[in-house]
C-alpha atoms as a PDB file:
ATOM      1  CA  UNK A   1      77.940  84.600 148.006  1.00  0.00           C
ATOM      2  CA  UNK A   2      77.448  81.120 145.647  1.00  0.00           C
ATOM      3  CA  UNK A   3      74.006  82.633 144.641  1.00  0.00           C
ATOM      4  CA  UNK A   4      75.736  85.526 143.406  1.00  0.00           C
ATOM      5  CA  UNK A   5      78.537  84.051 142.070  1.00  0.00           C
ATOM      6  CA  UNK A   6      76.565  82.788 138.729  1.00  0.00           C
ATOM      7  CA  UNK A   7      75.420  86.048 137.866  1.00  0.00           C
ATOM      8  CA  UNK A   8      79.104  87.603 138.942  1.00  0.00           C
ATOM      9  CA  UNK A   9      80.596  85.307 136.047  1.00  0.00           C
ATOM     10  CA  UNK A  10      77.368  85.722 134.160  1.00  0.00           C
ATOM     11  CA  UNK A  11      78.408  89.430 134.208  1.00  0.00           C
ATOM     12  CA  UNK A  12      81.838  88.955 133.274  1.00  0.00           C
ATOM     13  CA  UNK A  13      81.691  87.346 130.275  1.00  0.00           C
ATOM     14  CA  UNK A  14      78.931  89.698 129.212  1.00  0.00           C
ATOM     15  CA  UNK A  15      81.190  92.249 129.454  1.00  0.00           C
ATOM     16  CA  UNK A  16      84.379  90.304 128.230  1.00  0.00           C
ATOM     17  CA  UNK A  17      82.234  89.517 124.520  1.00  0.00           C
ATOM     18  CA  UNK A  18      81.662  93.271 124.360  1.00  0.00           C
ATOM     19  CA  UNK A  19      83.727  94.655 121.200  1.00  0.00           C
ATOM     20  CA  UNK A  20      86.606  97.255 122.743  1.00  0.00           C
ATOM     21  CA  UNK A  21      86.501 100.017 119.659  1.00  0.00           C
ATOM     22  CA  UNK A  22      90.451 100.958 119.133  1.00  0.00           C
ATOM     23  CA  UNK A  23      88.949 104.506 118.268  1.00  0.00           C
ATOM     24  CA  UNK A  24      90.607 106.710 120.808  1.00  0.00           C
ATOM     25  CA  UNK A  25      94.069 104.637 121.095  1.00  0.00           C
ATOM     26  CA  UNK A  26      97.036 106.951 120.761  1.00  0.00           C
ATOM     27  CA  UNK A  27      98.148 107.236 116.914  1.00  0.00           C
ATOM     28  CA  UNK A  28      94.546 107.402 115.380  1.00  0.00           C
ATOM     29  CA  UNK A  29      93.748 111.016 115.021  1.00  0.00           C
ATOM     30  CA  UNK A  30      97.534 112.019 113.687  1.00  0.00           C
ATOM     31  CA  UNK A  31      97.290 109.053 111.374  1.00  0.00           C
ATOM     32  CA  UNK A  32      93.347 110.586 110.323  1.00  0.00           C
ATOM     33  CA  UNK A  33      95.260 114.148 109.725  1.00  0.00           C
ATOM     34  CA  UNK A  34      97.420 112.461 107.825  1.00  0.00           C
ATOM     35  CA  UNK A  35      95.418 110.607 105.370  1.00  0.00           C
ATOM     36  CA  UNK A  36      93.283 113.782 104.991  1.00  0.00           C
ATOM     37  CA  UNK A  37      96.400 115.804 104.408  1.00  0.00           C
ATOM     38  CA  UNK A  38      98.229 113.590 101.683  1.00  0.00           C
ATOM     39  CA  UNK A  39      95.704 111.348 100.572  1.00  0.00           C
ATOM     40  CA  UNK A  40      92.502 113.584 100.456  1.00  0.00           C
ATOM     41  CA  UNK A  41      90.135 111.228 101.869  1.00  0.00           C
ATOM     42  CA  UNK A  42      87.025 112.422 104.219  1.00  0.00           C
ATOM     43  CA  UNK A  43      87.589 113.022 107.310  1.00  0.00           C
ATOM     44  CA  UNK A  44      84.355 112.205 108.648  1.00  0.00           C
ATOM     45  CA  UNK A  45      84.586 108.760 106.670  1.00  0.00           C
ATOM     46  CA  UNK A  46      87.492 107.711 108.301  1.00  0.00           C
ATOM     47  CA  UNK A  47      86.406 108.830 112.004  1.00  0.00           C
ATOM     48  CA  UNK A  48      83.122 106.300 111.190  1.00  0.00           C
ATOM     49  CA  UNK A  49      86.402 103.828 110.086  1.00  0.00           C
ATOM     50  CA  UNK A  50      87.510 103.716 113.517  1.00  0.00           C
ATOM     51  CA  UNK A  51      84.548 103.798 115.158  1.00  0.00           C
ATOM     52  CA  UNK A  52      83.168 101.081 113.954  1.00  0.00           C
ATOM     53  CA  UNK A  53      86.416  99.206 113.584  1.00  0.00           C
ATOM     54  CA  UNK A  54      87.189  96.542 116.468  1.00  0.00           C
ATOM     55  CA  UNK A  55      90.253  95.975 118.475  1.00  0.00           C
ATOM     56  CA  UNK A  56      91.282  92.582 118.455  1.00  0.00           C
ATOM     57  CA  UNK A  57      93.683  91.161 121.693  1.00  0.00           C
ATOM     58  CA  UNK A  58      93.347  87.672 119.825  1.00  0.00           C
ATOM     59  CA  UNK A  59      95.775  89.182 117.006  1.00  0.00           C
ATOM     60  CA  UNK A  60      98.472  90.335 119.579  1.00  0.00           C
ATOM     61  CA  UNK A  61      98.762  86.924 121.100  1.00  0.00           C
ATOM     62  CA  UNK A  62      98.642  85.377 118.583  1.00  0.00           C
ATOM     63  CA  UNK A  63     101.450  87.581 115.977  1.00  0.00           C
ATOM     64  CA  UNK A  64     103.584  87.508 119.694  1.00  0.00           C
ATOM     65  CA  UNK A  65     103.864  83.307 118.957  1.00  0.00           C
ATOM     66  CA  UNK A  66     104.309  82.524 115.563  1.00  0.00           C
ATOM     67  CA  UNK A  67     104.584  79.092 114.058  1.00  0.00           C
ATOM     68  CA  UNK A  68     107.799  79.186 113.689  1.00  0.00           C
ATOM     69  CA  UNK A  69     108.278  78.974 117.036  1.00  0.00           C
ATOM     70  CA  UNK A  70     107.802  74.919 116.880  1.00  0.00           C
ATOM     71  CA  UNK A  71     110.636  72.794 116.351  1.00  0.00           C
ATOM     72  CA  UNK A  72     111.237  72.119 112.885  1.00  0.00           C
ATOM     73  CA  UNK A  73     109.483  68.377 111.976  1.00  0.00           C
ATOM     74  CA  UNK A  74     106.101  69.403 113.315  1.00  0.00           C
ATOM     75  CA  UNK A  75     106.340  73.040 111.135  1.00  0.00           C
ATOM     76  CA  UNK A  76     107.229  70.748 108.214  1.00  0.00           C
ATOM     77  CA  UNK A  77     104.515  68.644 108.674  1.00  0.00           C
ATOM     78  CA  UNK A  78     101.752  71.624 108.655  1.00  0.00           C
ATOM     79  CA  UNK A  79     102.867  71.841 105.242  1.00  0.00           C
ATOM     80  CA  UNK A  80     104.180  69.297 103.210  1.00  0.00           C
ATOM     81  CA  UNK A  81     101.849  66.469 103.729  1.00  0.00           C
ATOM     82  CA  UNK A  82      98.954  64.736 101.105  1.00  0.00           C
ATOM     83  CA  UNK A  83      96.924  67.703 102.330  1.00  0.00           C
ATOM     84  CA  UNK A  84      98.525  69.611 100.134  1.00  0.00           C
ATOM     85  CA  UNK A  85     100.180  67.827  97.532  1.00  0.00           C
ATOM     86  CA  UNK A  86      96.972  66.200  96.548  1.00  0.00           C
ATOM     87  CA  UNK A  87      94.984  69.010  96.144  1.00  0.00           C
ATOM     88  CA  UNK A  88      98.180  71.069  94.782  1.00  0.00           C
ATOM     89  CA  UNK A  89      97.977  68.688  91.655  1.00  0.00           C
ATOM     90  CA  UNK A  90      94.769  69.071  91.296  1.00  0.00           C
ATOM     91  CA  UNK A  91      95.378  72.888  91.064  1.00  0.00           C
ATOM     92  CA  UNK A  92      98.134  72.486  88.860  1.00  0.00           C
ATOM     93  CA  UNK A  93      96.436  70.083  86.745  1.00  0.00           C
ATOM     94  CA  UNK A  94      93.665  72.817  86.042  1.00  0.00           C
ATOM     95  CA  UNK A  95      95.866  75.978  85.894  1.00  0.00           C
ATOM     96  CA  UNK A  96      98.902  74.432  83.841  1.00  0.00           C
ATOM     97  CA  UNK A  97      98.732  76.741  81.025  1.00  0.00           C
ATOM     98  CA  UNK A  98      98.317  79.991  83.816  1.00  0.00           C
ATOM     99  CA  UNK A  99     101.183  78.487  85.213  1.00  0.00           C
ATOM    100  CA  UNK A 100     103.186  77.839  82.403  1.00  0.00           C
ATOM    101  CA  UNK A 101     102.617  81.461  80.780  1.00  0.00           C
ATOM    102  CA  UNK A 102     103.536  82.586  84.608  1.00  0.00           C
ATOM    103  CA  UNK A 103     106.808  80.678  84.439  1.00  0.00           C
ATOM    104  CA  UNK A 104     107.803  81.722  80.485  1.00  0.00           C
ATOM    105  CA  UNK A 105     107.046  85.634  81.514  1.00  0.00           C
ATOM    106  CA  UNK A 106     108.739  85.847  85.079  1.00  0.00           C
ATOM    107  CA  UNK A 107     111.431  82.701  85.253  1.00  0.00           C
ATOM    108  CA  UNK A 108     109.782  81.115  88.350  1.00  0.00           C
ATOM    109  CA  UNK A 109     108.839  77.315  88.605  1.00  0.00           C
ATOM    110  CA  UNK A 110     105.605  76.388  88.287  1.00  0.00           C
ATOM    111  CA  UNK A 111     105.701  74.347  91.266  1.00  0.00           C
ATOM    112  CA  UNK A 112     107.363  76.888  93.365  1.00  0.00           C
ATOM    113  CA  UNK A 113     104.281  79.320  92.783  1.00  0.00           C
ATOM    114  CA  UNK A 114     101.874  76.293  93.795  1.00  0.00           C
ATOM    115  CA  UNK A 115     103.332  75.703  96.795  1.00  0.00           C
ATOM    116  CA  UNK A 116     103.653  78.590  97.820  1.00  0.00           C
ATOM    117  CA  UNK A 117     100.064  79.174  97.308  1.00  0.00           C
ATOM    118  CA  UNK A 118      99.390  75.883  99.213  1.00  0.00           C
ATOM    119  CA  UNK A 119     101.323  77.122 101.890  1.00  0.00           C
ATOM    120  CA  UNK A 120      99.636  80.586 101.888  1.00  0.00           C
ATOM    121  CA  UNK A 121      95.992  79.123 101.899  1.00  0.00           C
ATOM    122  CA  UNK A 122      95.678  75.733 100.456  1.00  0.00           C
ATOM    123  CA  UNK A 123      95.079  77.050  97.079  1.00  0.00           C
ATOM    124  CA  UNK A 124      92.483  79.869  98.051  1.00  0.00           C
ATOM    125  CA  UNK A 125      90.066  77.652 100.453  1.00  0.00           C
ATOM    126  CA  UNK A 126      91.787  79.064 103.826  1.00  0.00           C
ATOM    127  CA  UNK A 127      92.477  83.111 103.061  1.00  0.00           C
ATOM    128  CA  UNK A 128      91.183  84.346 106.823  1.00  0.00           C
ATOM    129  CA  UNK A 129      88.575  85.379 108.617  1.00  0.00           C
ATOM    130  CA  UNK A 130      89.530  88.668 110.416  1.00  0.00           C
ATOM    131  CA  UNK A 131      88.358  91.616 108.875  1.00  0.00           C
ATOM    132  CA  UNK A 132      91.760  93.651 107.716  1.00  0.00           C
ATOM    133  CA  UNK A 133      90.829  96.809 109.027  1.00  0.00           C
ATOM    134  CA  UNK A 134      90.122  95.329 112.402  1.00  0.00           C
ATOM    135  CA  UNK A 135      93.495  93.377 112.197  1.00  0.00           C
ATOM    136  CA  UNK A 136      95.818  96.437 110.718  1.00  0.00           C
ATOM    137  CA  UNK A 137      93.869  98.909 112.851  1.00  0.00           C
ATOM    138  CA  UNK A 138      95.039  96.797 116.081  1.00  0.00           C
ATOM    139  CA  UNK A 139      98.629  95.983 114.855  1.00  0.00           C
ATOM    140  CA  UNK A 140      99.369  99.520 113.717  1.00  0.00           C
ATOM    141  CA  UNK A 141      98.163 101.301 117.196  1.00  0.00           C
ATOM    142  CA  UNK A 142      98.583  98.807 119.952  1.00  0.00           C
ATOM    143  CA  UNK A 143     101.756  96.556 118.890  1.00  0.00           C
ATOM    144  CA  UNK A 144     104.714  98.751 119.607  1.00  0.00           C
ATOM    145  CA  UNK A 145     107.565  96.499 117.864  1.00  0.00           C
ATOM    146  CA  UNK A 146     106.108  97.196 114.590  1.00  0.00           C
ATOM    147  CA  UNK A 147     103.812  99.941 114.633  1.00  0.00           C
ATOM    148  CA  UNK A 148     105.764 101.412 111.449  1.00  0.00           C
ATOM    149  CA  UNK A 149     104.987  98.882 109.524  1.00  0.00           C
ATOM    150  CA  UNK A 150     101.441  98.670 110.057  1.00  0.00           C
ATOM    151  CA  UNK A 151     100.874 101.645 109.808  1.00  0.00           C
ATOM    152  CA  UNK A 152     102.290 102.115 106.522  1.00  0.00           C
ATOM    153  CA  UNK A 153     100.219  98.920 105.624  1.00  0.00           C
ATOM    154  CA  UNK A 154      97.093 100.555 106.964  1.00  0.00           C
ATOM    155  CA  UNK A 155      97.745 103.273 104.771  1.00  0.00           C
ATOM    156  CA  UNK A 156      98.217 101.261 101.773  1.00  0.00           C
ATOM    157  CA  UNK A 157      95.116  99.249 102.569  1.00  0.00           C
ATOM    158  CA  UNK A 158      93.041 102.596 102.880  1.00  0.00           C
ATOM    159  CA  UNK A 159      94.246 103.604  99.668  1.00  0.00           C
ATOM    160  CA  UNK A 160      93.931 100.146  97.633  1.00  0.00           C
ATOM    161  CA  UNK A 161      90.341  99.432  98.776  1.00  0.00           C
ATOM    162  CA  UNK A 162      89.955 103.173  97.267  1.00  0.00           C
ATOM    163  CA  UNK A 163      91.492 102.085  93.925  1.00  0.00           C
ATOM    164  CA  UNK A 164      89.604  98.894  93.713  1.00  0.00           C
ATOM    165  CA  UNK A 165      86.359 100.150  94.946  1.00  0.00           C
ATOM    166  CA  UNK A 166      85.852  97.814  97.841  1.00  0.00           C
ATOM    167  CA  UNK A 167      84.102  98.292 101.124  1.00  0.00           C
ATOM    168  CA  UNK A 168      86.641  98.647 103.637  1.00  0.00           C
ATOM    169  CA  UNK A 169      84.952  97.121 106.132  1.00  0.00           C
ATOM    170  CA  UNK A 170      84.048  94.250 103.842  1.00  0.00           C
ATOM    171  CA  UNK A 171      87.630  92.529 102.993  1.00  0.00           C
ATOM    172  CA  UNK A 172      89.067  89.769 105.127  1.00  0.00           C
ATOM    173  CA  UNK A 173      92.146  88.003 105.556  1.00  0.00           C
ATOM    174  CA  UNK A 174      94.886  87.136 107.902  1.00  0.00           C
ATOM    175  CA  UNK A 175      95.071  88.115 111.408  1.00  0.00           C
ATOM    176  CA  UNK A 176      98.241  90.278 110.233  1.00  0.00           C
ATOM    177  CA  UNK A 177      96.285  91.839 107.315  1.00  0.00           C
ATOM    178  CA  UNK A 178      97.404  89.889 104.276  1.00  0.00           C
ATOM    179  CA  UNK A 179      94.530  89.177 101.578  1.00  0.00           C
ATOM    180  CA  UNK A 180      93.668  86.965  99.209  1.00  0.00           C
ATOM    181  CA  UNK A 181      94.437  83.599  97.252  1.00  0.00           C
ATOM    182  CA  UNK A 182      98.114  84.801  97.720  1.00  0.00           C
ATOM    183  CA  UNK A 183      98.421  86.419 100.942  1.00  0.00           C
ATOM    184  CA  UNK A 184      99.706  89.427  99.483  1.00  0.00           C
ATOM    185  CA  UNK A 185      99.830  92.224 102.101  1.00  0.00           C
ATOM    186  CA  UNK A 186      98.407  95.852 100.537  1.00  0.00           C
ATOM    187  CA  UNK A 187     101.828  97.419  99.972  1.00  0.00           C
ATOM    188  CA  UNK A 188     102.351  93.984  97.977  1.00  0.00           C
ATOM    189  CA  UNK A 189      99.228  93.852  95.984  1.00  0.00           C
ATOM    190  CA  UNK A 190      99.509  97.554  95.193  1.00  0.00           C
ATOM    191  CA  UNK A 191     103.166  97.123  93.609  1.00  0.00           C
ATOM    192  CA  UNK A 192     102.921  93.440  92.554  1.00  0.00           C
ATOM    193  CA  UNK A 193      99.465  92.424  91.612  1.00  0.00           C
ATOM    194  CA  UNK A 194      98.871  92.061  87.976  1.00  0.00           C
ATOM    195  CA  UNK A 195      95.916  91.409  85.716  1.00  0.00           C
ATOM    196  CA  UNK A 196      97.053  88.403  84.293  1.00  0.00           C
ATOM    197  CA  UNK A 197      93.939  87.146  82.996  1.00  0.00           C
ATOM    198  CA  UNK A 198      93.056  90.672  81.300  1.00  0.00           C
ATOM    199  CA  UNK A 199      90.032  91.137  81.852  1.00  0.00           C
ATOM    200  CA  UNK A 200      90.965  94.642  83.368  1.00  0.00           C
ATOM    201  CA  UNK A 201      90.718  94.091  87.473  1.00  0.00           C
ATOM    202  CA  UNK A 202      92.790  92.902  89.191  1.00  0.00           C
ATOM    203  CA  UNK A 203      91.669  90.503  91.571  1.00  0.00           C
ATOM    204  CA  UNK A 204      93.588  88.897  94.062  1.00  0.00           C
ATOM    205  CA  UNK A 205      90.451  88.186  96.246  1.00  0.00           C
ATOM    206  CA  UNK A 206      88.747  85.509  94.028  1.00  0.00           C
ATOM    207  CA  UNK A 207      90.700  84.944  90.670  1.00  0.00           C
ATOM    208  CA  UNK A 208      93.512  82.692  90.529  1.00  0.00           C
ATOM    209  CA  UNK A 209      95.140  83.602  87.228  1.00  0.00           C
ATOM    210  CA  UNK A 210      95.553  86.915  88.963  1.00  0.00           C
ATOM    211  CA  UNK A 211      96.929  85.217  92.155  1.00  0.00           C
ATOM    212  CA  UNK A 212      99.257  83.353  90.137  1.00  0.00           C
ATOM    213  CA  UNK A 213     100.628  85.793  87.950  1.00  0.00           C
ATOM    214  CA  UNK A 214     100.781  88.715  91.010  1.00  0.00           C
ATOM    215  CA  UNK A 215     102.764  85.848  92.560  1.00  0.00           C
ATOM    216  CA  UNK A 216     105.080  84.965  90.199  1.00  0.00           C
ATOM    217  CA  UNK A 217     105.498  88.903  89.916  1.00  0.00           C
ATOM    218  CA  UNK A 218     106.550  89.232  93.017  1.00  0.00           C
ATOM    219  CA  UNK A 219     109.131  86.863  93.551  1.00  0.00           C
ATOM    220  CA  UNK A 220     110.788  88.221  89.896  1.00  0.00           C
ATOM    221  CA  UNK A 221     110.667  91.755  91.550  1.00  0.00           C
ATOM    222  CA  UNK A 222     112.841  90.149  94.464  1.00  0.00           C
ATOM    223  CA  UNK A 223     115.296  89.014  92.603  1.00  0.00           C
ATOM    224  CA  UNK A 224     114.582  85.157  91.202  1.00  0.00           C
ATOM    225  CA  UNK A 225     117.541  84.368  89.343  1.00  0.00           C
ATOM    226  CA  UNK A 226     115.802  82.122  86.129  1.00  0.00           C
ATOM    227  CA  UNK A 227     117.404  78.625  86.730  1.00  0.00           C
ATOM    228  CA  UNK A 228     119.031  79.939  89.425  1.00  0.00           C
ATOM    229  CA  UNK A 229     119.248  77.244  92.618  1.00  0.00           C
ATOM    230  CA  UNK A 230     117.217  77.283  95.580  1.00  0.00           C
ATOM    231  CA  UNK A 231     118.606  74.812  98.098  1.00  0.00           C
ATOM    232  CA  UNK A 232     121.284  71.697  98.269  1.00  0.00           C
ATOM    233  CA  UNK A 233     121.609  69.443 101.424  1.00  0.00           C
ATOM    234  CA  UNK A 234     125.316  69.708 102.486  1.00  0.00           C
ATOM    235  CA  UNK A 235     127.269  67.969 104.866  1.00  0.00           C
ATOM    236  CA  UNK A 236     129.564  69.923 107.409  1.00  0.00           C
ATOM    237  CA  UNK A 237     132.341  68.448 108.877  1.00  0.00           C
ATOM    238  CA  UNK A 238     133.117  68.350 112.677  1.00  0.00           C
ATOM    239  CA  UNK A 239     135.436  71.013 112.947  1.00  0.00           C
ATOM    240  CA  UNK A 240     133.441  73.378 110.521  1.00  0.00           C
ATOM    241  CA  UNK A 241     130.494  74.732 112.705  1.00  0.00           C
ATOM    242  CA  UNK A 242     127.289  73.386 114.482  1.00  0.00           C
ATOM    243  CA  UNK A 243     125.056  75.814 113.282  1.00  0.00           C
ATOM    244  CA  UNK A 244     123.416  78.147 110.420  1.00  0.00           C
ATOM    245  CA  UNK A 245     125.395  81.312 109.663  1.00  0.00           C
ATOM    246  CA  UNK A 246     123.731  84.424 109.212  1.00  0.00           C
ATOM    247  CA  UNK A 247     126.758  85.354 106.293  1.00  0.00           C
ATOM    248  CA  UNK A 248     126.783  84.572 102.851  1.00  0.00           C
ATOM    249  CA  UNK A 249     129.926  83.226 101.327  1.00  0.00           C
ATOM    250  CA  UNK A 250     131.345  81.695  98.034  1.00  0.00           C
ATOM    251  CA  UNK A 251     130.986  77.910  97.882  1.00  0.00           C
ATOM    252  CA  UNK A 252     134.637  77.673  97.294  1.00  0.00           C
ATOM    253  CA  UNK A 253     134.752  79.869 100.804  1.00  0.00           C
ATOM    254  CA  UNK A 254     132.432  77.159 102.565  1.00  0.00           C
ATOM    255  CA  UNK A 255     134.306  74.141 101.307  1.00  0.00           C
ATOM    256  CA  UNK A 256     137.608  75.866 102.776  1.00  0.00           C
ATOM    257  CA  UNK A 257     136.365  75.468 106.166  1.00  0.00           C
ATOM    258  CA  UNK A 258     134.697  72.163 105.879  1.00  0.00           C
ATOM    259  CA  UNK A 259     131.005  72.132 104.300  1.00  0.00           C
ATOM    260  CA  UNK A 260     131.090  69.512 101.942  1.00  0.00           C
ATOM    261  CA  UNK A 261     129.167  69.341  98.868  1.00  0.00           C
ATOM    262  CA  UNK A 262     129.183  67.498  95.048  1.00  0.00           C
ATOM    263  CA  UNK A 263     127.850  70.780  93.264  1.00  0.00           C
ATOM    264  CA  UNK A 264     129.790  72.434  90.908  1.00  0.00           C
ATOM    265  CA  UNK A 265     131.247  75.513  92.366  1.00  0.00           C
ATOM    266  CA  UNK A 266     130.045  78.473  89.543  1.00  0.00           C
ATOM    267  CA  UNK A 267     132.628  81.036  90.558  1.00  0.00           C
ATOM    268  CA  UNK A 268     131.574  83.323  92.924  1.00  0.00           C
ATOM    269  CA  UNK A 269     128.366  82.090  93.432  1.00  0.00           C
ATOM    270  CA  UNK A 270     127.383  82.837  97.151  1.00  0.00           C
ATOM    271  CA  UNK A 271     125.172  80.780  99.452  1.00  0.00           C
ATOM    272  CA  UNK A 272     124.141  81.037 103.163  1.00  0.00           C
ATOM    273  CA  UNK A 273     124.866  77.804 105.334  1.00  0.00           C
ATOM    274  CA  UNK A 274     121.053  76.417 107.370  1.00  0.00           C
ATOM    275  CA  UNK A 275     120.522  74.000 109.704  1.00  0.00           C
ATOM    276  CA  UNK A 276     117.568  72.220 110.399  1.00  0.00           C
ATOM    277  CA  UNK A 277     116.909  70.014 113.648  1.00  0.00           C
ATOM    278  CA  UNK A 278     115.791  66.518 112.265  1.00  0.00           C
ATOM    279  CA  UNK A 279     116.175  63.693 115.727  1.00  0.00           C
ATOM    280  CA  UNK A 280     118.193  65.439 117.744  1.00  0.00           C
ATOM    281  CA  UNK A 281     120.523  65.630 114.966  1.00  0.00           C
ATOM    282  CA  UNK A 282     120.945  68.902 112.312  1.00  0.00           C
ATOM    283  CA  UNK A 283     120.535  68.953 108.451  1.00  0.00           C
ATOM    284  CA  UNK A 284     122.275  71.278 106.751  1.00  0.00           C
ATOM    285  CA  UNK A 285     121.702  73.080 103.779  1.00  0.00           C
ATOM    286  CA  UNK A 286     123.038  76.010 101.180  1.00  0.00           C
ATOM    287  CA  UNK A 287     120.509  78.423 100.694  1.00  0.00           C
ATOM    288  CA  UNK A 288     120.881  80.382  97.069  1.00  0.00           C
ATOM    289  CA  UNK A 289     119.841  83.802  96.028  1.00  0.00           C
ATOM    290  CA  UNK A 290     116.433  81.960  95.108  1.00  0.00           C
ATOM    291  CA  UNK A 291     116.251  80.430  98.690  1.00  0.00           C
ATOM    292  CA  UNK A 292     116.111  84.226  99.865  1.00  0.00           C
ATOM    293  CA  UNK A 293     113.801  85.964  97.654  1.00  0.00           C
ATOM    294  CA  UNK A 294     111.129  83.077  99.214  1.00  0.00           C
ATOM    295  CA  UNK A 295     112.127  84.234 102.065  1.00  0.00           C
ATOM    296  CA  UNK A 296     111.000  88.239 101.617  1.00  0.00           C
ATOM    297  CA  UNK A 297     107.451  86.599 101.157  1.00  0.00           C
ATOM    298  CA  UNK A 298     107.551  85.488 104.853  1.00  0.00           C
ATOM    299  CA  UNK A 299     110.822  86.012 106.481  1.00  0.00           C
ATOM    300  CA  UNK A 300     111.475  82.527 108.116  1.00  0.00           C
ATOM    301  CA  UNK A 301     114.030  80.269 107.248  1.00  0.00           C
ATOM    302  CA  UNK A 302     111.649  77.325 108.284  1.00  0.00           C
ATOM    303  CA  UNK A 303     108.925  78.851 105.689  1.00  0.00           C
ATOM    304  CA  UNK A 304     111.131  79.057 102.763  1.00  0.00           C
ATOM    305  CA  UNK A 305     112.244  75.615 103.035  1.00  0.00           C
ATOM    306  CA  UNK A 306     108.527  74.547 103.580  1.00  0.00           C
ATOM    307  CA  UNK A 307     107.653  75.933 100.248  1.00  0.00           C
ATOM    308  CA  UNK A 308     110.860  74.591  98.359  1.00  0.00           C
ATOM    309  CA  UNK A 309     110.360  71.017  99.767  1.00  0.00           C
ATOM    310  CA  UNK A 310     106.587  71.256  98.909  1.00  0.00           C
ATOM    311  CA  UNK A 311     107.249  72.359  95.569  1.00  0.00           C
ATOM    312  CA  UNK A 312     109.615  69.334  95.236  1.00  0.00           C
ATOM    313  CA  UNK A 313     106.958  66.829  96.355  1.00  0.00           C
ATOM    314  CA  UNK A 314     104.357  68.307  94.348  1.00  0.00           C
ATOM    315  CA  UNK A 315     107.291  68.224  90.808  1.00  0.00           C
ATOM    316  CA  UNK A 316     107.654  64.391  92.144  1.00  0.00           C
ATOM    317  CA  UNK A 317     104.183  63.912  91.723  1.00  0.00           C
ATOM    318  CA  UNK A 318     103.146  65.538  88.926  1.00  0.00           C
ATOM    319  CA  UNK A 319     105.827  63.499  87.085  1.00  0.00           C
ATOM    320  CA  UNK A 320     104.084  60.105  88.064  1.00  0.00           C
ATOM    321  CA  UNK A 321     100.599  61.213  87.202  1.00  0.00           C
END
């Protein structure tokens, strides 16, 4: 038995590196009718799709622990740190006029949009290595909780790699399908990306006067309030509460029951309370309309403040160069 055990394992991993082909999972052929149906595409082109597409267990695992998962300093720390402030200014430095015709056109910050495409992929070096096909293919037939949703991004992928005249198979990104300098998933990129260098494409893959005008898009089509505030640290007495609240209220509603701020309370400006776990002990914070339209880029808490206190490290530093 140990002589045979080598090629036992041998054998196992042989077959454990073999590609499983997500071809015949439930879902596929209804979603093939359907893209023949509405969208007129070739059937036969999308049944070679599938079959050469690969199912990926990797992406399960690792979309079933995201990052912001980890307590709060070491989440913070993945993102606002020299790695990216120093090459963020260096980004800046080169695309200040992109970013300032970005900022005069859709109201957002210039440093807001650079962090949050520091955050996204350190300004374009980091945009992923899964193929989306493979990833959205995977997600949209073998991850229950939000098969909807991937699907319907699967669809729009199918759809914008027909409009932009890629090679499906060709495009990578994220190991939950988003693309690009920006990230932008292919519902986003179909309704937000703009041509902002006009030179009639646009490219979110490799340009990043598109990427920074599609962003700045984006976060005006959610809402950004122009001038509008983000976040404000807060202090909370005892008897108010021990945690974040899921509500928005007035501010003059949240000093009634004991969250204490300096700001001047615009009348019936609303804000939701946060809390952030700093040594044992909390942080709190109001969270504006601006706070929550980062938020519908990636909806964690913990990722919208990374990109706010980014940005403000980035403003801090750009103002001593």
């Amino acid at each position: 038995m140990k002589k045979l055990l080598p090629f036992i394992l041998a054998a196992t991993a042989c077959l454990a590196a073999q590609p499983v082909f997500p071809a015949t999972l439930p879902g596929i052929p209804e979603f093939i009718d359907e893209m023949v149906a509405r969208h007129h595409f070739e059937r036969g082109e999308l049944v070679s799709l599938f079959e050469g597409s690969v199912h990926k267990p990797d992406i399960i695992k690792a979309i079933s622990r995201p990052s912001t998962k980890k307590p709060w300093p070491e989440y913070r720390t993945a993102f606002v740190n020299q790695a990216r402030i120093k090459p963020g200014l260096v980004f800046w430095k080169k695309y200040r006029h992109t970013l300032a015709r970005a900022e005069k056109q859709y109201g957002v910050p210039q440093e807001i949009i650079v962090a949050l495409i520091g955050v996204e992929t350190l300004y374009g070096i980091n945009a992923g290595h899964y193929r989306i096909v493979d990833a959205l293919t995977t997600l949209a037939f073998d991850y229950p909780r939000r098969a909807t949703f991937f699907r319907q991004e699967l669809e729009h992928y199918l759809l914008l790699a027909r409009e932009q005249q890629w090679d499906w198979t060709a495009v990578h990104g994220s190991y939950a399908g988003a693309m690009g300098i920006p990230q932008f998933m292919p519902s986003s990129y179909r309704n937000y990306a703009v041509d902002f260098n006009a030179n009639h494409q646009t490219d979110l893959l490799g340009e990043p006067v598109d990427a920074i005008g599609s962003v700045a898009h984006y976060l005006k089509g959610y809402g950004w309030i122009k001038g509008g505030r983000i976040a404000v640290r807060v202090q909370v007495s005892q008897d108010c509460c021990s945690g974040e609240s899921k509500e928005t209220r007035t501010l003059n509603d949240w000093a009634a029951v004991g969250v204490i701020s300096t700001l001047t309370r615009k009348r019936e400006e609303v804000a939701r309370l946060l809390a952030y776990t700093v040594d044992d002990e909390k942080e709190f914070w109001f969270g504006f309309n601006n706070f929550e339209v980062i938020t519908r880029y990636n909806n964690s808490d913990y990722y919208a403040m990374s990109v706010f206190q980014l940005a403000q490290a980035l403003k801090a530093a750009q103002k001593k160069n």
